[in-house]
Protein backbone atom coordinates (compact mmCIF):
# COMPACT_ATOMS: atom_id res chain seq x y z
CA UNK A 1 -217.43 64.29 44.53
CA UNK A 2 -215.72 66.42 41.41
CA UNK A 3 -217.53 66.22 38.15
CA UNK A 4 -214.45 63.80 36.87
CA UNK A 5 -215.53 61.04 39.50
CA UNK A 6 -219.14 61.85 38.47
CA UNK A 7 -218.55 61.15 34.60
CA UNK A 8 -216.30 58.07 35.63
CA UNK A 9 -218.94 56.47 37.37
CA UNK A 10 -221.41 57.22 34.47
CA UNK A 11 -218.64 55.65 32.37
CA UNK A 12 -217.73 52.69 34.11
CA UNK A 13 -218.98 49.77 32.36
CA UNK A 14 -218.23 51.40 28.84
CA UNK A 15 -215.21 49.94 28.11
CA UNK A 16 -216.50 46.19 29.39
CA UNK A 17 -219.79 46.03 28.06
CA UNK A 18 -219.72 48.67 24.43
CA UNK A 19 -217.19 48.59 21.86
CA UNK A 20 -216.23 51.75 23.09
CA UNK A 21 -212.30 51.86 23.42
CA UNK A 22 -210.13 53.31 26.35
CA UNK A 23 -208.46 55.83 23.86
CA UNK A 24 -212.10 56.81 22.55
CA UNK A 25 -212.91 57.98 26.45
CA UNK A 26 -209.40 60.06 26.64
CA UNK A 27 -210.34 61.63 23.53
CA UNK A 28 -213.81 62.41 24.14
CA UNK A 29 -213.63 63.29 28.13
CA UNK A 30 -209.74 63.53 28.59
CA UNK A 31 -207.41 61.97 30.40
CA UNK A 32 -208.29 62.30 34.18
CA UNK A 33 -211.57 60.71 33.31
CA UNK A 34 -209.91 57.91 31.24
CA UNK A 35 -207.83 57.37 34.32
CA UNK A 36 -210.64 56.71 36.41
CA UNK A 37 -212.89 54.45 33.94
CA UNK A 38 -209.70 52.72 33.56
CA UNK A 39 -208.77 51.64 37.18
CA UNK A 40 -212.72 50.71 37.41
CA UNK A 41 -212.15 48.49 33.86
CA UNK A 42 -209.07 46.31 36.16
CA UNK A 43 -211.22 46.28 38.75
CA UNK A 44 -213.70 44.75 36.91
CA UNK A 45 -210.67 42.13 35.25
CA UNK A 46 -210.03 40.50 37.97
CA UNK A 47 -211.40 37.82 39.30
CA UNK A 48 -212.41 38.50 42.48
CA UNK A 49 -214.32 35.23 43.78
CA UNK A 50 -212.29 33.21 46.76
CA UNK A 51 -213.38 30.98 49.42
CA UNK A 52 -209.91 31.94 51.54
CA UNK A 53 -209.46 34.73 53.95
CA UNK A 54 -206.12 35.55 53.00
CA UNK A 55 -206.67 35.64 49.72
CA UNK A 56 -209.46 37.86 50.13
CA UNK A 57 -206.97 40.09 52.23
CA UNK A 58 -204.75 40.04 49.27
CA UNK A 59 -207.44 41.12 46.63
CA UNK A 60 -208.25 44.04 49.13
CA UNK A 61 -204.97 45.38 49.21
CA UNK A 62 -204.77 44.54 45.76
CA UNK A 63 -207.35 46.82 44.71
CA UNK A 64 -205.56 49.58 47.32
CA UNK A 65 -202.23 49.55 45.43
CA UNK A 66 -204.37 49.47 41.77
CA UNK A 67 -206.31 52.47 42.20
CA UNK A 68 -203.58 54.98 42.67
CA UNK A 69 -206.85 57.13 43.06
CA UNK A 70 -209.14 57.05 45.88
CA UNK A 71 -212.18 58.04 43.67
CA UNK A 72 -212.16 54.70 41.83
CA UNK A 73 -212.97 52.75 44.91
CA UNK A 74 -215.70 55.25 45.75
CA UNK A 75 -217.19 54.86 42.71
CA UNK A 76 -216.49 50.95 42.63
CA UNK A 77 -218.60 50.80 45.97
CA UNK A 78 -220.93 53.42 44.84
CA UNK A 79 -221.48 50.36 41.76
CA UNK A 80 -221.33 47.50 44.02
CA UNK A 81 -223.52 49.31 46.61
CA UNK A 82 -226.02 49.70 43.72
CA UNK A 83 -225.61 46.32 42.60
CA UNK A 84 -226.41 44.93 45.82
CA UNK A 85 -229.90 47.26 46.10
CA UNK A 86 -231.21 45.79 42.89
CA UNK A 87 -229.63 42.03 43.65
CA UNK A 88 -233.20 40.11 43.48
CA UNK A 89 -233.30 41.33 39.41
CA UNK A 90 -230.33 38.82 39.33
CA UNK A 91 -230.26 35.08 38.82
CA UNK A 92 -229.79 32.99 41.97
CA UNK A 93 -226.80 31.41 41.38
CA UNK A 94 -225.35 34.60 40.12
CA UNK A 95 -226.60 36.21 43.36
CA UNK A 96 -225.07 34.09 45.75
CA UNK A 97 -221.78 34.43 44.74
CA UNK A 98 -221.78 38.53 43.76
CA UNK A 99 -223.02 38.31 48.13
CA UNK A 100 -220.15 36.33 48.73
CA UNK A 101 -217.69 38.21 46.73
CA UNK A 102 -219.77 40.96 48.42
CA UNK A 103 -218.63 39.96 52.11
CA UNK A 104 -215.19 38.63 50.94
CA UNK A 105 -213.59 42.14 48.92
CA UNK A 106 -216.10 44.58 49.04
CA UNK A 107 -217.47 45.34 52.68
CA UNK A 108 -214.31 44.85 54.68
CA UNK A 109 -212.76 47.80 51.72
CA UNK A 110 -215.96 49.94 52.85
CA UNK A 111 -214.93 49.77 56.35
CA UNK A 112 -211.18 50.08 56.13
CA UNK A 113 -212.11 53.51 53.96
CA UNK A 114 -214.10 54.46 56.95
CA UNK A 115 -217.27 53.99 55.34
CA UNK A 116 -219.06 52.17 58.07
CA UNK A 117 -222.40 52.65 56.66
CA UNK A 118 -222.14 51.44 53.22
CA UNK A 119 -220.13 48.60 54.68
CA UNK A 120 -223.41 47.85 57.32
CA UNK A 121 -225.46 48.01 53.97
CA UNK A 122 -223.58 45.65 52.02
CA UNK A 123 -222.89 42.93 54.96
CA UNK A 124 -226.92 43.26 55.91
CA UNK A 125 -227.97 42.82 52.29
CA UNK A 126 -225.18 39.63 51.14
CA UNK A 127 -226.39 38.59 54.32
CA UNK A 128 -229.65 38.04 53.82
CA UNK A 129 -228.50 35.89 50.44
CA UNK A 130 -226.48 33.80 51.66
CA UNK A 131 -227.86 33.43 55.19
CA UNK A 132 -231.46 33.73 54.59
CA UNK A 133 -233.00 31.64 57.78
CA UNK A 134 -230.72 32.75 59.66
CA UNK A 135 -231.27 36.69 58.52
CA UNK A 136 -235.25 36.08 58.82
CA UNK A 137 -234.77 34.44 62.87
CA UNK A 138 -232.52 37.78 63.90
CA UNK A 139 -234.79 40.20 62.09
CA UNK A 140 -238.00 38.78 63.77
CA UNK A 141 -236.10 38.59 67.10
CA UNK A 142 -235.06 42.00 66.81
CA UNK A 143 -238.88 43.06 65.96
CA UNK A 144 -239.75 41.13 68.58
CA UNK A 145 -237.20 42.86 71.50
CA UNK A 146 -237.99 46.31 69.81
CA UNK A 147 -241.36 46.15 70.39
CA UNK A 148 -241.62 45.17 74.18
CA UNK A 149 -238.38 47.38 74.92
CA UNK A 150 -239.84 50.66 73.44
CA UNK A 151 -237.04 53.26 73.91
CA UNK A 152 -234.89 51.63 75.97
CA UNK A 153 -232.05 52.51 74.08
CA UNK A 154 -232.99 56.51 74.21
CA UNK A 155 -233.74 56.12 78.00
CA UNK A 156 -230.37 54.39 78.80
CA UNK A 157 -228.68 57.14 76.51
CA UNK A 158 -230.41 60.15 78.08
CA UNK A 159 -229.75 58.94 81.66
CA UNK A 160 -226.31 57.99 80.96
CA UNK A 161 -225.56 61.34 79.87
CA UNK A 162 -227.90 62.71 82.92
CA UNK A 163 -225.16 60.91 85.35
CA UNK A 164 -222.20 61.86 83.43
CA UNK A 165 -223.16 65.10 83.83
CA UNK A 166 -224.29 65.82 87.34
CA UNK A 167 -220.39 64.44 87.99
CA UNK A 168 -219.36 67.52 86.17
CA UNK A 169 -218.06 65.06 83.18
CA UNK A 170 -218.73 66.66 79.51
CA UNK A 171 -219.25 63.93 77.01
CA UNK A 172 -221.83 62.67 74.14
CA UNK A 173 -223.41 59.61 74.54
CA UNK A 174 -224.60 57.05 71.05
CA UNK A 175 -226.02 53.82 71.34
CA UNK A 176 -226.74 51.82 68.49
CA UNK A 177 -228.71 49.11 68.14
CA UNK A 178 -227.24 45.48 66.40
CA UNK A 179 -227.35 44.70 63.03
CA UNK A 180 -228.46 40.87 61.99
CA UNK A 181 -224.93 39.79 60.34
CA UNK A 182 -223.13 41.49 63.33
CA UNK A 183 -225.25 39.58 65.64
CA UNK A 184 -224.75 36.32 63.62
């Protein structure tokens, strides 16, 4: 990322929690940077709790058409990303519904940007909030299966690719193993 993402996400809670103004970031940082604290500052506005699918779908493509630049949702992951990593310093109530609001608007935007990773992240983590018996069952179960199956994954990979091969076909094989929510 450019140094002007970089100082936005430094910036990003300035405006909301300092009495620091909008025009005091233009002035001191100019205005690409005030740009980008700013779409992060109507992010933050909105209300973005909803028990409803479609409206959920309607705050994601909200946020799309807001941030008429892509580095404000990076950096608004980056945060929420964060946010979810340190969620236990939170209060539970408050925790519970930053997970849901998590799952609602926040993973399914990592994953239509193509960030599959963060979006694994986030879905494991509000998943283990507000599913937490079920999250503890499919992570033992998975220890469980891992241990007596070893490799099997590896071995299936390697003699996949072994077979595709000897039949003169050129291609990379990936396995992956399940994650708890996308089991559940």
């Amino acid at each position: 990322l450019d140094s002007a993402t970089i100082a936005a996400a430094l910036l990003h809670d300035t405006v909301e929690d300092t009495e620091a103004t909008q025009q005091e970031i233009e002035e001191k940082f100019g205005p690409e940077i005030a740009a980008l604290v700013d779409g992060l500052t109507k992010i933050a506005k909105l209300d973005l709790v909803t028990k409803e699918a479609t409206q959920a779908e309607n705050l994601r493509k909200l946020l799309v058409a807001m941030s008429r630049d892509v580095r404000v949702l990076l950096v608004k992951l980056a945060d929420r990303l964060h946010n979810m990593r340190t969620l236990e310093h939170v209060r539970p109530d408050k925790r519970t519904r930053i997970a849901q609001e998590t799952m609602d608007i926040y993973a399914p935007l990592a994953g239509r940007m193509g960030m599959q990773a963060v979006r694994d992240e986030l879905e494991d983590i509000a998943f283990e909030v507000l599913n937490p018996d079920a999250n503890r069952i499919i992570t033992e179960r998975l220890a469980k299966l891992h241990a007596e199956s070893g490799d099997l994954l590896k071995s299936i990979e390697h003699e996949l690719s072994q077979k595709l091969a000897d039949n003169g076909i050129s291609a990379e094989v990936n396995g992956r193993e399940k994650r708890p929510y996308s089991i559940w």
